[in-house]
Protein backbone atom coordinates (compact mmCIF):
# COMPACT_ATOMS: atom_id res chain seq x y z
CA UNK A 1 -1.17 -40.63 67.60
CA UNK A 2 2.11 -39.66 65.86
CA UNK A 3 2.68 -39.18 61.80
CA UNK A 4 4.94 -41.75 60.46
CA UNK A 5 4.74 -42.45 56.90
CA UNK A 6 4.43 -38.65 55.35
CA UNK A 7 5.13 -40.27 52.35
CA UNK A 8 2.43 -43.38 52.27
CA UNK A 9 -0.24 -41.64 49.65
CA UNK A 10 2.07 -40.35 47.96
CA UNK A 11 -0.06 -38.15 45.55
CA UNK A 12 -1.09 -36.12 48.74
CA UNK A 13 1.12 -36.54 51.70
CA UNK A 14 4.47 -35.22 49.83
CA UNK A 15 2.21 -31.57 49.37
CA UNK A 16 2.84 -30.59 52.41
CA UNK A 17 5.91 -30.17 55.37
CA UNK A 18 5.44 -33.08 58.09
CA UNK A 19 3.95 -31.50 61.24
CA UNK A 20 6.62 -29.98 63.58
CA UNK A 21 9.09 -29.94 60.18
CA UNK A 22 11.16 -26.08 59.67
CA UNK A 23 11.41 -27.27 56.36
CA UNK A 24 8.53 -24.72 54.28
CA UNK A 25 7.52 -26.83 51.06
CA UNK A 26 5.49 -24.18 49.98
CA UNK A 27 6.64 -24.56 46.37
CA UNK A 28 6.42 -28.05 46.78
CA UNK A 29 2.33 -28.01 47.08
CA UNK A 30 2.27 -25.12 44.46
CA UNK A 31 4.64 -26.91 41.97
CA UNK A 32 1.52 -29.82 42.64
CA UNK A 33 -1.41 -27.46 42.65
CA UNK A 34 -0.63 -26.88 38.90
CA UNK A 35 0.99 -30.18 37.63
CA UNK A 36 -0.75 -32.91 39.69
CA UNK A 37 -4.22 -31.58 39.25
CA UNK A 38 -3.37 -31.35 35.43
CA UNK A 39 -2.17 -34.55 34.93
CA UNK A 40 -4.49 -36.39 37.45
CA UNK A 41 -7.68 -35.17 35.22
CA UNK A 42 -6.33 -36.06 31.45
CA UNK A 43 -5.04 -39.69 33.15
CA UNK A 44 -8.60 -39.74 34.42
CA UNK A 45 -10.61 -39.31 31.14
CA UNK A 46 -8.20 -40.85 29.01
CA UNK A 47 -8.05 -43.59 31.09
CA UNK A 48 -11.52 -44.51 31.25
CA UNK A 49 -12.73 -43.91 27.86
CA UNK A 50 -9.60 -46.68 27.17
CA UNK A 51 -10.68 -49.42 29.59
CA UNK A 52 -14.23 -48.67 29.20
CA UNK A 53 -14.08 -49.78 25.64
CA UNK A 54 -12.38 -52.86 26.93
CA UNK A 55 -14.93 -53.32 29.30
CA UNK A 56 -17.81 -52.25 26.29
CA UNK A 57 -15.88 -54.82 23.58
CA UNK A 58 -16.41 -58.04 25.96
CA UNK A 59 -20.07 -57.45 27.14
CA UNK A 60 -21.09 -56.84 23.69
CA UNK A 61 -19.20 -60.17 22.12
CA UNK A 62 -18.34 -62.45 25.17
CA UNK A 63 -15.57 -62.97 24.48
CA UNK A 64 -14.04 -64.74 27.63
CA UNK A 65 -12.74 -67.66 26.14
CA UNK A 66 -9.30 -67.53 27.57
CA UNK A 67 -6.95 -67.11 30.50
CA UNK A 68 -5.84 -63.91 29.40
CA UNK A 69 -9.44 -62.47 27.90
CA UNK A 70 -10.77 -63.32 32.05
CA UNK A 71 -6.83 -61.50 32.92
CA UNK A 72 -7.79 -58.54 31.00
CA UNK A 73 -11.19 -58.04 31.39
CA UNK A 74 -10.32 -58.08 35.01
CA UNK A 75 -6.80 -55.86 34.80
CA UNK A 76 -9.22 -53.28 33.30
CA UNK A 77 -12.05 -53.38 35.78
CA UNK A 78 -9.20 -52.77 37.93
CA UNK A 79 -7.76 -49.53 36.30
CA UNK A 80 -11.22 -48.30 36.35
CA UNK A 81 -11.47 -48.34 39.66
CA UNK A 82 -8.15 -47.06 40.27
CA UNK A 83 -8.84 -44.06 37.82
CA UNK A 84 -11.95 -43.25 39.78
CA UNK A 85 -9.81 -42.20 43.19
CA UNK A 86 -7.70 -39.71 41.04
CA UNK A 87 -10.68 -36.92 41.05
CA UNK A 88 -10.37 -36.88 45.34
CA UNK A 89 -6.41 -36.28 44.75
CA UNK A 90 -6.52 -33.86 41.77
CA UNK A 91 -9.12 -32.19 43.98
CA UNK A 92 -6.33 -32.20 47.32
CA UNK A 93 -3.96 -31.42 45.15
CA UNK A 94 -5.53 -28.08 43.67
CA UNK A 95 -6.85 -27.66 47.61
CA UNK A 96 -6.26 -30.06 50.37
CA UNK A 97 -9.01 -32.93 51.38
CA UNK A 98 -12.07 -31.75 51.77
CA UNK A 99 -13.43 -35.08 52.75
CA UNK A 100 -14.59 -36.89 55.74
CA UNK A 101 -12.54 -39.65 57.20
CA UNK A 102 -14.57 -42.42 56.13
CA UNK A 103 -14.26 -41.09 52.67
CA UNK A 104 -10.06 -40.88 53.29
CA UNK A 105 -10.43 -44.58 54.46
CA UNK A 106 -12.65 -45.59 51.19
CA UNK A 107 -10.65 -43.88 49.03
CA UNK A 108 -7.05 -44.67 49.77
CA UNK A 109 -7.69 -48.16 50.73
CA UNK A 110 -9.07 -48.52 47.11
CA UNK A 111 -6.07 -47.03 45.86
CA UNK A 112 -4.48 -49.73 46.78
CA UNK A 113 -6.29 -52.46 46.27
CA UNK A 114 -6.45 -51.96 42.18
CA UNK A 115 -2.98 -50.38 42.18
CA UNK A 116 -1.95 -54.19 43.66
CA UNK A 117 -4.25 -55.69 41.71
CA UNK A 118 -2.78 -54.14 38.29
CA UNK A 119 0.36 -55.18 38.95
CA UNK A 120 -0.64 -58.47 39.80
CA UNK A 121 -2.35 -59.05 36.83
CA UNK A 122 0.40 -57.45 34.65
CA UNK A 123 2.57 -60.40 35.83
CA UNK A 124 -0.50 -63.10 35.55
CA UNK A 125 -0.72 -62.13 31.84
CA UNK A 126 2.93 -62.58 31.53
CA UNK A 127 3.27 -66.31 32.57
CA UNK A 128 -0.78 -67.33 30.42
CA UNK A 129 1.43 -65.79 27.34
CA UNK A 130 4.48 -68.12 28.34
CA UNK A 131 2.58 -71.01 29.14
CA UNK A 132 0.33 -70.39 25.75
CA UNK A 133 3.39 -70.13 23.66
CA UNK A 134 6.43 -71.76 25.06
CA UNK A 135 3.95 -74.63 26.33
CA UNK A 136 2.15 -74.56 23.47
CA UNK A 137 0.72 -78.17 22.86
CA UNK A 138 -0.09 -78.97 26.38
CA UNK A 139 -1.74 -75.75 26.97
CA UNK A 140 -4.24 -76.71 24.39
CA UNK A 141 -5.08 -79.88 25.80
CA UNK A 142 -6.12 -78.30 29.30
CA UNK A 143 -7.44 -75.53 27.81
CA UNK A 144 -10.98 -75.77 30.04
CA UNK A 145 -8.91 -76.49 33.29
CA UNK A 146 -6.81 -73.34 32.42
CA UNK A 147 -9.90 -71.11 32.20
CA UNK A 148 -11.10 -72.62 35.44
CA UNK A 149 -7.90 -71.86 37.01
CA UNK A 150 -7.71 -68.15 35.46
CA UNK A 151 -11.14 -67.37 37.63
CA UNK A 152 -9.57 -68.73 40.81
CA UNK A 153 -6.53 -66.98 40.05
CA UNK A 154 -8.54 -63.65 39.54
CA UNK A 155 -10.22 -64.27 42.60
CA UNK A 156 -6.82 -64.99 44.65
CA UNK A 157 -5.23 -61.52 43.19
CA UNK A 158 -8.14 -59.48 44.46
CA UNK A 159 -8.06 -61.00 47.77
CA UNK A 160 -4.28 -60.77 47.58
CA UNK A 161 -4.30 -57.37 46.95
CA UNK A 162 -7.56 -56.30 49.64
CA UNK A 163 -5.43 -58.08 52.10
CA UNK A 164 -2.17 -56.07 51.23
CA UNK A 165 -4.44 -53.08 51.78
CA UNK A 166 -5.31 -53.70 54.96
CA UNK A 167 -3.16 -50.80 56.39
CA UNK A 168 -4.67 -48.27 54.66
CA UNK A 169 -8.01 -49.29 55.64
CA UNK A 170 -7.22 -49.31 59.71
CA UNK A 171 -4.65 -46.21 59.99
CA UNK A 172 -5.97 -44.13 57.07
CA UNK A 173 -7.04 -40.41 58.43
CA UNK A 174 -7.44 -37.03 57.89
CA UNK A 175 -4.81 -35.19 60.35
CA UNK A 176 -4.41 -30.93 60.62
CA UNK A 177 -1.63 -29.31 59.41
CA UNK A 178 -0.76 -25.58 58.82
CA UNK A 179 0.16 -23.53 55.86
CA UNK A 180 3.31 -21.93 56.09
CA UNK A 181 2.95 -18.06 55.39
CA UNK A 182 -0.69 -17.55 57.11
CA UNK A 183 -2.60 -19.00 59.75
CA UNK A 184 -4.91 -21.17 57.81
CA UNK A 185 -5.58 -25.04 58.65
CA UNK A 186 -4.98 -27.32 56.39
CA UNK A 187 -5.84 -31.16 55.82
CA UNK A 188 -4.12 -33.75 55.07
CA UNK A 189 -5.29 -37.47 54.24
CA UNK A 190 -2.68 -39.95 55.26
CA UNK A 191 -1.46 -43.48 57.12
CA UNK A 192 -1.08 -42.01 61.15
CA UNK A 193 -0.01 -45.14 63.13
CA UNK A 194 -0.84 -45.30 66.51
CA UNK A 195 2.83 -44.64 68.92
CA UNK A 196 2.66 -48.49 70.02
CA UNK A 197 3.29 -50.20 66.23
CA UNK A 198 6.47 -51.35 66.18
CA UNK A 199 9.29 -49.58 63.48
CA UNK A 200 9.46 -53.12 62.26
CA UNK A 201 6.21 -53.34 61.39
CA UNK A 202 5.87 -49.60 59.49
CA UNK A 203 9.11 -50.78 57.21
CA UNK A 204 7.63 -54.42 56.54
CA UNK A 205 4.31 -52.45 55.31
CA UNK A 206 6.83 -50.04 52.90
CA UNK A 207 8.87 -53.24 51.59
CA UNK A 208 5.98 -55.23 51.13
CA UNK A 209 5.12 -52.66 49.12
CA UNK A 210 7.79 -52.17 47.07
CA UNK A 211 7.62 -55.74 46.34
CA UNK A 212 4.36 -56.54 45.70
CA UNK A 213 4.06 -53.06 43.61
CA UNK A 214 6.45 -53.53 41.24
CA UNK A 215 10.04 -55.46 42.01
CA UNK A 216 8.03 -59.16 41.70
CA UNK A 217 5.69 -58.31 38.78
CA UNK A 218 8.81 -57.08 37.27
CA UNK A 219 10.54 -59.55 37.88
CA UNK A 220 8.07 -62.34 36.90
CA UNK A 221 7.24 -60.44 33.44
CA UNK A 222 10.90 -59.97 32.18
CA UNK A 223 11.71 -63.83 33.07
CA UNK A 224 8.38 -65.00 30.80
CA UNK A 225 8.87 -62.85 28.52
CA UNK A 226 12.18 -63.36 27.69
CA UNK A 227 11.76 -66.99 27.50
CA UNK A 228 9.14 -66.36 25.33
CA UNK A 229 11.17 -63.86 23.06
CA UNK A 230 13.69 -66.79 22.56
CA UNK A 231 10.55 -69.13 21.31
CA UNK A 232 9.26 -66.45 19.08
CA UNK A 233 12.67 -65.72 17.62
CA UNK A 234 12.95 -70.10 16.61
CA UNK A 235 9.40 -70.04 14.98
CA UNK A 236 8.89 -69.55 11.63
CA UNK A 237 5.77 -67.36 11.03
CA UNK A 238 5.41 -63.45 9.82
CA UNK A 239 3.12 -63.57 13.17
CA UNK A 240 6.06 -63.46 15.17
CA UNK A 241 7.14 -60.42 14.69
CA UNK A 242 4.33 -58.81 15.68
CA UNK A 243 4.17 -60.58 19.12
CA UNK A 244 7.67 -59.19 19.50
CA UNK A 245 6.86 -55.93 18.72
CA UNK A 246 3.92 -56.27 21.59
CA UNK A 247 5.88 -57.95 23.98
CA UNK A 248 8.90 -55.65 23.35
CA UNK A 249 6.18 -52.53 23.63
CA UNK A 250 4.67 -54.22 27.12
CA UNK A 251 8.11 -54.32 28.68
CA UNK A 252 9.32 -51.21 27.66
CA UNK A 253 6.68 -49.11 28.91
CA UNK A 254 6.21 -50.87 32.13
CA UNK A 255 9.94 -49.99 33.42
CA UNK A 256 9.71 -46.94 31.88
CA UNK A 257 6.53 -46.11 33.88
CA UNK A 258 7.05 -47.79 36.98
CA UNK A 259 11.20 -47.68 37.24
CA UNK A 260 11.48 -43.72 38.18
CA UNK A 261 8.60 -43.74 40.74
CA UNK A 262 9.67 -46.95 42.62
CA UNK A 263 12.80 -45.51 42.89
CA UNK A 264 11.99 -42.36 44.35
CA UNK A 265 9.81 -44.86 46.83
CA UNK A 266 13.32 -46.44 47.86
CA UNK A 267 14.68 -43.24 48.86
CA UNK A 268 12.14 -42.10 50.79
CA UNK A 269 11.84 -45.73 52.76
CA UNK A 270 15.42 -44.95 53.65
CA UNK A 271 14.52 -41.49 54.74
CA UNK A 272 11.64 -43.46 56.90
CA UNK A 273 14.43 -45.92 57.84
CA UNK A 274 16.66 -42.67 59.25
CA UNK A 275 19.23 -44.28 57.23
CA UNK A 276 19.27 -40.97 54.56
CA UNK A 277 18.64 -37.55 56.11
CA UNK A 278 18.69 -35.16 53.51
CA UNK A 279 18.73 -31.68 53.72
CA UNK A 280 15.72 -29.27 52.84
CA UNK A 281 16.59 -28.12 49.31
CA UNK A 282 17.53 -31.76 48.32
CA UNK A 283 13.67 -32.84 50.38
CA UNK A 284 12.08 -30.23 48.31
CA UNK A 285 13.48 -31.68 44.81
CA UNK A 286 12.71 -35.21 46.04
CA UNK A 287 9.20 -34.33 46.66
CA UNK A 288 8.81 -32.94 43.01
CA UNK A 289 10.56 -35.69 41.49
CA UNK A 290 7.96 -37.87 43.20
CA UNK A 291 5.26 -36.28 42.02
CA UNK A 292 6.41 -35.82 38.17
CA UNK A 293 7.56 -39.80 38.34
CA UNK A 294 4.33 -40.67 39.84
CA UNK A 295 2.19 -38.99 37.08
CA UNK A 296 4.58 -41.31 34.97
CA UNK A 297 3.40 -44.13 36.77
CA UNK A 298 -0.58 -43.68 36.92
CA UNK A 299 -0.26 -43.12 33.07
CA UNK A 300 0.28 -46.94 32.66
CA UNK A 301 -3.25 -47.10 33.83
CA UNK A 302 -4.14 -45.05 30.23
CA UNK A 303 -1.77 -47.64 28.11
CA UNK A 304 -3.05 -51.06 29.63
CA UNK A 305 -5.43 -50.98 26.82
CA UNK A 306 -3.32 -50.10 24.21
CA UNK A 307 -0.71 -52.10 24.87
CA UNK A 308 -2.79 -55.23 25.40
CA UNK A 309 -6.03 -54.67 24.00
CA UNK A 310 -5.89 -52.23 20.67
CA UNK A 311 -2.76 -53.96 19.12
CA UNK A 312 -4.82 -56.81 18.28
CA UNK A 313 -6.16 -57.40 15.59
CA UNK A 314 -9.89 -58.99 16.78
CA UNK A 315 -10.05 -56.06 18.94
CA UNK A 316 -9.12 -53.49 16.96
CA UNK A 317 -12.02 -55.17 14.63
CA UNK A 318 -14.64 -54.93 17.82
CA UNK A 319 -13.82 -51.94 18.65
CA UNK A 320 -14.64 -50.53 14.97
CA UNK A 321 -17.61 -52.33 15.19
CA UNK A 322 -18.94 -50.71 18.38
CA UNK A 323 -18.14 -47.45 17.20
CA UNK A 324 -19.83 -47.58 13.46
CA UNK A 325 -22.80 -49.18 16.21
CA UNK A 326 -22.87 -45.80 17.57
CA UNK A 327 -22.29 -44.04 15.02
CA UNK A 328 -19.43 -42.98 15.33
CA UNK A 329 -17.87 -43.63 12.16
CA UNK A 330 -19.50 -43.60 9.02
CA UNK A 331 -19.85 -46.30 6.48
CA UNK A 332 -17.34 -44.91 4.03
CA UNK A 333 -14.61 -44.86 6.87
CA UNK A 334 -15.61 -48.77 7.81
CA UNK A 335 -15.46 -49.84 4.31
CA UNK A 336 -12.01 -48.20 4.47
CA UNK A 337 -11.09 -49.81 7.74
CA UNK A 338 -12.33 -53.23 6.08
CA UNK A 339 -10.20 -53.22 3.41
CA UNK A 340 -6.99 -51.71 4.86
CA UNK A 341 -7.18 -54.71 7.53
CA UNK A 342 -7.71 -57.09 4.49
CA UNK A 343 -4.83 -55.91 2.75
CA UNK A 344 -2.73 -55.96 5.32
CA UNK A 345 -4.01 -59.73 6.37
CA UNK A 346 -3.04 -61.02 2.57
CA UNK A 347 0.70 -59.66 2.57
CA UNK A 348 1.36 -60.77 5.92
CA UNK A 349 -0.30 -63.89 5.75
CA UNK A 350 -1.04 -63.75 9.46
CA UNK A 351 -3.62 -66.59 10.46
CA UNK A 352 -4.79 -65.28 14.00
CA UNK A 353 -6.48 -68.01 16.00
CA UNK A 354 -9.63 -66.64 17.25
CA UNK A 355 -9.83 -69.54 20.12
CA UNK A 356 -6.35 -68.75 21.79
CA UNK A 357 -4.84 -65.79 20.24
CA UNK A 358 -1.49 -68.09 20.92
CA UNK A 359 1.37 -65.87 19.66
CA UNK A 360 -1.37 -62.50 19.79
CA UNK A 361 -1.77 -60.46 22.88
């Protein structure tokens, strides 16, 4: 067995100096001790306090009435999941794995799966909004088809994205490595290929990735959404300029979030590649930047509901409801919350459809 992807969980893998490497990345894993452990634990419990509430909001008013209520309900079942693997690399990252290799095997192949699945989704979301506004009458009248399909298309993204995981599940491990400075054993949890996979195969698996992980969803959402901004900017409704200011929001933070990490993924498949060879120093600095990029990236997991869930005004109303259930908040604040939402209603004049939410995410 040989290590060939030091770099495939990425969280982990990029602690450490690849086995036989001169290069000592002590810094590196100490620069990660303190930031990646941080950062992993507040996107953890912000994270699932955010898409828990999603979760809470459509099990307490049923809400699945539409191809994007069955895309988000699932998008945040999804981050949830995904959330729930950042404790074992906050814990590696403040350590190294303490786990077994079943565990390694469990929990990076479930990495993947909902990081896929997120993305997927992500772009899903972005052609039920153009089909629900640019397509607006004959979206109505197959409505019930439409809902069908968004189950079966739920159902094709997870198996989409267990399938695309399929690597992690097979070559996933926990492998030795040393500490540089003292004599202790370390352990890493990684992708170790066996020596007869072809080099073909290893890069397929990394641009497969890239693709599937962000450069298609990417792709898909801006092309939606800016046929959708162009629909938006010919109607005539006060409504409209919220759904820009969503869609506009959505976009944004997306290639903010996902841009820096991705490309700090293309340099090191090049590295994989042998096409790059940097030295140490500039190895070192790549590391780090992957780490602080990919803490950029996991944080999308902590917006999703924001973005697509909070700006609305139904749930923004469910929400307040489940929380003065609780309670939470107290009358006075509700009656507050009431009228403000009122107010702001009557001089916008903003009729949202509760049955398709057509120009509302």
């Amino acid at each position: 067995m040989e290590v060939t992807e030091d770099y495939t969980i990425d969280n982990i893998s990029d602690l450490y100096e690849d086995l036989g490497s001169f290069c000592d990345k002590s810094s590196v894993r100490e620069f990660a001790k303190y930031f990646l452990t941080v950062i992993y634990c507040c996107i953890f419990f912000v994270g699932i306090i955010g898409n828990s509430l999603v979760v809470l909001v459509y099990i307490q008013f049923r809400r699945m009435k539409t191809m994007t209520d069955m895309y988000l309900l699932n998008l945040a079942v999804a981050d949830i999941l995904f959330l729930f693997t950042l404790p074992f690399w906050a814990i590696t990252a403040s350590y190294h794995w303490i786990f077994k290799t079943a565990t390694c095997k469990i929990v990076t192949s479930m990495y993947r799966i909902n990081f896929y699945s997120c993305m997927l989704l992500l772009a899903c979301i972005s052609v039920d909004r153009y089909i629900a506004i640019v397509r607006a009458m004959k979206s109505q009248n197959y409505k019930p088809q439409r809902f069908f399909y968004s189950k079966l298309v739920c159902l094709c993204v997870w198996l989409f994205a267990i399938a695309l995981s399929i690597p992690e599940l097979l070559y996933s491990t926990e492998i030795p490595s040393f500490a540089m400075g003292n004599d202790t054993t370390i352990k890493l949890c990684t992708i170790v290929y066996p020596s007869d996979v072809s080099q073909t195969l290893k890069m397929s698996v990394l641009i497969l990735r890239l693709a599937m992980g962000f450069a298609i969803p990417a792709v898909v959402m801006i092309c939606c959404y800016t046929v959708v901004i162009r629909t938006l900017l010919q109607a005539r409704s006060f409504e409209k300029f919220k759904a820009l200011k969503v869609i506009f929001s959505v976009v944004a933070v997306f290639v903010l979030s996902q841009l820096p990490y991705n490309s700090i993924l293309v340099l090191k498949t090049l590295e994989a590649a042998n096409l790059t060879a940097p030295d140490c120093d500039t190895s070192k600095k790549i590391d780090i930047a992957g780490q602080v990029t990919q803490g950029l990236a996991f944080l999308h997991s902590c917006l999703n509901p924001f973005l697509y869930m909070f700006v609305g005004v139904r749930f923004r109303h469910d929400v307040f409801k489940i929380l003065k259930s609780f309670g939470c908040i107290s009358h006075t604040t509700w009656a507050k919350y009431m009228r403000s939402e009122w107010n702001a209603k009557r001089c916008s004049d903003i009729l949202e459809t509760k049955s398709s939410g057509t120009l509302s995410l």
